[in-house]
C-alpha atoms as a PDB file:
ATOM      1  CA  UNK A   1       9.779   7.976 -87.842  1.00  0.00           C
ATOM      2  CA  UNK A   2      12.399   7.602 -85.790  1.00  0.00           C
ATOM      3  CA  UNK A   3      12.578   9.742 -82.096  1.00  0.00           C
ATOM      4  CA  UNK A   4      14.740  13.149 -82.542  1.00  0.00           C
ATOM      5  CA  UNK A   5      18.235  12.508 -81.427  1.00  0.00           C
ATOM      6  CA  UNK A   6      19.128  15.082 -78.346  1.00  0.00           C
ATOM      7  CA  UNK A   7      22.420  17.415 -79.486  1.00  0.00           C
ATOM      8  CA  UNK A   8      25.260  17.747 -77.366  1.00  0.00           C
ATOM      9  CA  UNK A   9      24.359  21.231 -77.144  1.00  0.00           C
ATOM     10  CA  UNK A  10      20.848  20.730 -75.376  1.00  0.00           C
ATOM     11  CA  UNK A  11      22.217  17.646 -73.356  1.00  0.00           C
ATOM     12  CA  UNK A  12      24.793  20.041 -71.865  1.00  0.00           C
ATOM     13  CA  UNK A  13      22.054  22.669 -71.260  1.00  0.00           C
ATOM     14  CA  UNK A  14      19.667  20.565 -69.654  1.00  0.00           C
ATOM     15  CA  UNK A  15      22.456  19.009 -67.286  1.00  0.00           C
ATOM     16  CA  UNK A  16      23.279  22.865 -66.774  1.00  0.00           C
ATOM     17  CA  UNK A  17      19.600  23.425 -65.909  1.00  0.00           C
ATOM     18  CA  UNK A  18      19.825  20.884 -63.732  1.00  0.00           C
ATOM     19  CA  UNK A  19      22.696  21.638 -61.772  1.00  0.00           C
ATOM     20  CA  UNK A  20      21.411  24.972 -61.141  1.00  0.00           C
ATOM     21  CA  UNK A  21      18.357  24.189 -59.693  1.00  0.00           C
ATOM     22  CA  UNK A  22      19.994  21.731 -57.334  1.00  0.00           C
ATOM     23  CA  UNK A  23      22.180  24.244 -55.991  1.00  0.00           C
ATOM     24  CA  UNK A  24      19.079  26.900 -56.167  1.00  0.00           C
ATOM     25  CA  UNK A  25      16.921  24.675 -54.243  1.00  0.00           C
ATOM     26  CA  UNK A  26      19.609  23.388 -51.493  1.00  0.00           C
ATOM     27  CA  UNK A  27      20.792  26.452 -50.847  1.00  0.00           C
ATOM     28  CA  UNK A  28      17.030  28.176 -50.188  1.00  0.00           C
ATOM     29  CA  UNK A  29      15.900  24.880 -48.207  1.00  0.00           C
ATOM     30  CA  UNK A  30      18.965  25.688 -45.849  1.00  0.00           C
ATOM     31  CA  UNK A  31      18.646  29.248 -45.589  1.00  0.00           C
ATOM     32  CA  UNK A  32      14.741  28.994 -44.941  1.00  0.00           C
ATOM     33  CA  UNK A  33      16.013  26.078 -42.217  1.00  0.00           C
ATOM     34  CA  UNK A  34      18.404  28.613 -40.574  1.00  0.00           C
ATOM     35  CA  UNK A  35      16.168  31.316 -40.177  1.00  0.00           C
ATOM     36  CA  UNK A  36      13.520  29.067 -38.409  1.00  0.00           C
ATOM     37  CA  UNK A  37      16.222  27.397 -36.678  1.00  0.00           C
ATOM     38  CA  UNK A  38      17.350  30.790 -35.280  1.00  0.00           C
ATOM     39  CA  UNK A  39      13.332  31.846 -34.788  1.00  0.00           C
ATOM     40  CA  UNK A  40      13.236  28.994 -32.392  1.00  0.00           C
ATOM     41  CA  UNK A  41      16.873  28.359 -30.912  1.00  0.00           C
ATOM     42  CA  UNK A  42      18.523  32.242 -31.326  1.00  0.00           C
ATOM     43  CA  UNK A  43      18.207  32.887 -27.900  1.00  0.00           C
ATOM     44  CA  UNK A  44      20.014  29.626 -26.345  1.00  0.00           C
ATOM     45  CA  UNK A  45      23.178  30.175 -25.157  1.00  0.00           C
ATOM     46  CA  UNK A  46      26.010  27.936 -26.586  1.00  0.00           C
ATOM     47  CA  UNK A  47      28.322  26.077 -23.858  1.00  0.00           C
ATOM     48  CA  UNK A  48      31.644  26.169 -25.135  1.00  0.00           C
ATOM     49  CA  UNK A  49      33.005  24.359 -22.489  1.00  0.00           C
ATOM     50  CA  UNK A  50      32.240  20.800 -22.911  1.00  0.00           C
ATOM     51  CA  UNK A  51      32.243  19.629 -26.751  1.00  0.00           C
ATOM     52  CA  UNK A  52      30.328  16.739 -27.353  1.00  0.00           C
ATOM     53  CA  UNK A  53      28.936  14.703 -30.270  1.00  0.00           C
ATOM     54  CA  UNK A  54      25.599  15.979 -31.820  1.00  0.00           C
ATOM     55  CA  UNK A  55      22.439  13.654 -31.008  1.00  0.00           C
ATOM     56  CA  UNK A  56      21.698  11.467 -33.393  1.00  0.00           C
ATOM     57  CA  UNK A  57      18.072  11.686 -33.776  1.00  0.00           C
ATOM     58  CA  UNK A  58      18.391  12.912 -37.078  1.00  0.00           C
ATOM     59  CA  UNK A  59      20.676  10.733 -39.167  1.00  0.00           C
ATOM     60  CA  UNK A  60      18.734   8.672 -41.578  1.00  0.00           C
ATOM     61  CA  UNK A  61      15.830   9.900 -44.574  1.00  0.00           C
ATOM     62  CA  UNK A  62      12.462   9.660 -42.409  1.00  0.00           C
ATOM     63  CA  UNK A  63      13.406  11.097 -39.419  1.00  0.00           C
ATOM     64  CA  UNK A  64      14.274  14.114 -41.558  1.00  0.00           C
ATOM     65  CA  UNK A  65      11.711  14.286 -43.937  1.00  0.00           C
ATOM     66  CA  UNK A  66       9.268  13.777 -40.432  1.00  0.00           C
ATOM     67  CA  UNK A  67      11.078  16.983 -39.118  1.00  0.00           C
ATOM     68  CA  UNK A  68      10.320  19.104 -42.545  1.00  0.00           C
ATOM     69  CA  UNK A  69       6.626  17.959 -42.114  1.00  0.00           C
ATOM     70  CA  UNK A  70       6.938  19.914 -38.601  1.00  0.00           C
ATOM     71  CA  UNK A  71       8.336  22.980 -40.008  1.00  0.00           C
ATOM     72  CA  UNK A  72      12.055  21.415 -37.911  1.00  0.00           C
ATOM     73  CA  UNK A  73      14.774  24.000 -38.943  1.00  0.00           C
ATOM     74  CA  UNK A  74      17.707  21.596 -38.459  1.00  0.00           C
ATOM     75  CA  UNK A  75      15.506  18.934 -40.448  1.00  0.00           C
ATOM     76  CA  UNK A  76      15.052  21.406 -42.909  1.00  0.00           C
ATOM     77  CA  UNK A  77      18.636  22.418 -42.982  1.00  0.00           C
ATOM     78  CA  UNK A  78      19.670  18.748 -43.101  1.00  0.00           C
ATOM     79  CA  UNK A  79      16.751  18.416 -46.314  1.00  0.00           C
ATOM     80  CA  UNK A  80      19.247  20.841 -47.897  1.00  0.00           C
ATOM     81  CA  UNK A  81      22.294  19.079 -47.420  1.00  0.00           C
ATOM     82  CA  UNK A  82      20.597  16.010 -48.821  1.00  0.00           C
ATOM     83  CA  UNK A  83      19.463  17.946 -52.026  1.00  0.00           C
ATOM     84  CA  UNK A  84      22.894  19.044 -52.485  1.00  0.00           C
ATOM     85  CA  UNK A  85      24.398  15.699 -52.252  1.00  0.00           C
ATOM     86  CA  UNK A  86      21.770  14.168 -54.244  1.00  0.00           C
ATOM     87  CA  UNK A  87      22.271  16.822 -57.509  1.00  0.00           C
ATOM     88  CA  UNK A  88      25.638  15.425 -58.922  1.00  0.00           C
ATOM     89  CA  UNK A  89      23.381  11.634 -58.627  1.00  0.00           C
ATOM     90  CA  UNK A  90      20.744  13.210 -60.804  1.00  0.00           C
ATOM     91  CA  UNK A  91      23.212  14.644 -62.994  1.00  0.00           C
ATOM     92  CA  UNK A  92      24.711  11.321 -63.641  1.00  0.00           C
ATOM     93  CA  UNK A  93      21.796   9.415 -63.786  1.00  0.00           C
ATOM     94  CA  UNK A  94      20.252  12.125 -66.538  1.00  0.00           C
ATOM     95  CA  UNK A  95      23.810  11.579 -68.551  1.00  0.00           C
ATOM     96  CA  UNK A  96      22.899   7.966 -68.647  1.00  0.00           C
ATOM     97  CA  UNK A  97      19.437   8.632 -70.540  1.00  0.00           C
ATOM     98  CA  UNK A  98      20.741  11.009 -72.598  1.00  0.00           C
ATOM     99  CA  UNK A  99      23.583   8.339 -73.739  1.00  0.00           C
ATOM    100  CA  UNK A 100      21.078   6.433 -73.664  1.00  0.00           C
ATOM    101  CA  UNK A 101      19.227   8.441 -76.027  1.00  0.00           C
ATOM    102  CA  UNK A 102      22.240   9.135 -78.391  1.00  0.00           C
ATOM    103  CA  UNK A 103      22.627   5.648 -78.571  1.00  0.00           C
ATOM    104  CA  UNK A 104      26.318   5.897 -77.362  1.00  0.00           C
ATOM    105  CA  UNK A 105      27.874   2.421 -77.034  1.00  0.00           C
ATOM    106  CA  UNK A 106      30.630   3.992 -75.352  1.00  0.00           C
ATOM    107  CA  UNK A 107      29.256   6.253 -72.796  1.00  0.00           C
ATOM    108  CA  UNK A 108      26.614   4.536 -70.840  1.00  0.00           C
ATOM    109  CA  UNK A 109      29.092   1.594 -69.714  1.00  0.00           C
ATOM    110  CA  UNK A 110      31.314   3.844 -68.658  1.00  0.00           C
ATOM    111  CA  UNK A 111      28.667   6.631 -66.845  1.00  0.00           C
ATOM    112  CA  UNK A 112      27.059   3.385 -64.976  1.00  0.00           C
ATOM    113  CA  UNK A 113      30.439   3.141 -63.649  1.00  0.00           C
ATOM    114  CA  UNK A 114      30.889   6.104 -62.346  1.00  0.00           C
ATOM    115  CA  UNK A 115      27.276   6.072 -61.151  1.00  0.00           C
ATOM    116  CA  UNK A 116      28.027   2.688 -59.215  1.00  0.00           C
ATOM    117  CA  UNK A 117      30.736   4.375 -57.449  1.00  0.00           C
ATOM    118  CA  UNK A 118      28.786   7.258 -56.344  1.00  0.00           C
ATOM    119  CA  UNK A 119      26.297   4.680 -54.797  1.00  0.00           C
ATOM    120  CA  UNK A 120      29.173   2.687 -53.583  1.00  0.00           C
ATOM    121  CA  UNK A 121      30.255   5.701 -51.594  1.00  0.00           C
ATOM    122  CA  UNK A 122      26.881   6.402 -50.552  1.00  0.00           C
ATOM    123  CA  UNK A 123      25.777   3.627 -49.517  1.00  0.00           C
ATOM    124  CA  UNK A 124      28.225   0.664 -49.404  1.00  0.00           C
ATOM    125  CA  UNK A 125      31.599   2.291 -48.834  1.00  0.00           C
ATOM    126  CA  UNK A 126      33.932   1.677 -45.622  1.00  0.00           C
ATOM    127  CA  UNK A 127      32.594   3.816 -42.265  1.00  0.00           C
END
């Protein structure tokens, strides 16, 4: 017996779903990081005086994944950001299977495209 094709209907709910609970998720990941972030650092008084560039201890995957181990609020804030960026990725890469699934000659070419060029401006693009 051959595997139950998804609908259209039920593809576009599940990519819905998940959609939803990647803006659900960043969004309480970066309030919980603000309110530590302000627990710890609401009482420091901002110099508006001199602007500089931020330190750059936290600008790669481990370093911020280290900070959410230690309960970090601007690691946990950054966590958020990175869930946020990372939903439209799953959403592609879940449109692929389910083209996959439909067995639709058409679409999966053309959504590994697109998902190429989201990891070509991720990863590979001009800085």
């Amino acid at each position: 017996m051959p595997p139950a094709r998804w609908s259209d209907e039920k593809v576009d709910r599940l990519i819905g779903a998940i959609l939803q609970a990647g803006v659900l998720a960043s969004g309480t990941l970066v309030l919980a990081g603000g309110i530590l972030y302000l627990i710890h650092n609401g009482m420091t008084l901002a110099n508006y005086r001199v602007f500089g560039a931020e330190h750059g201890e936290i600008n790669s995957v481990w370093p911020i994944l280290s900070g959410v181990a230690q309960f970090d609020g601007r690691s946990i804030i950054q966590l958020g950001i990175l869930v946020l960026i990372a939903t439209p990725v799953i959403r592609v890469l879940f449109s692929v299977l389910a083209f996959a699934v439909q067995r639709d000659r058409l679409y999966v070419p053309i959504t590994l495209v697109v998902l190429g060029i989201l990891f070509y401006g991720l990863f590979g693009g001009a800085r």
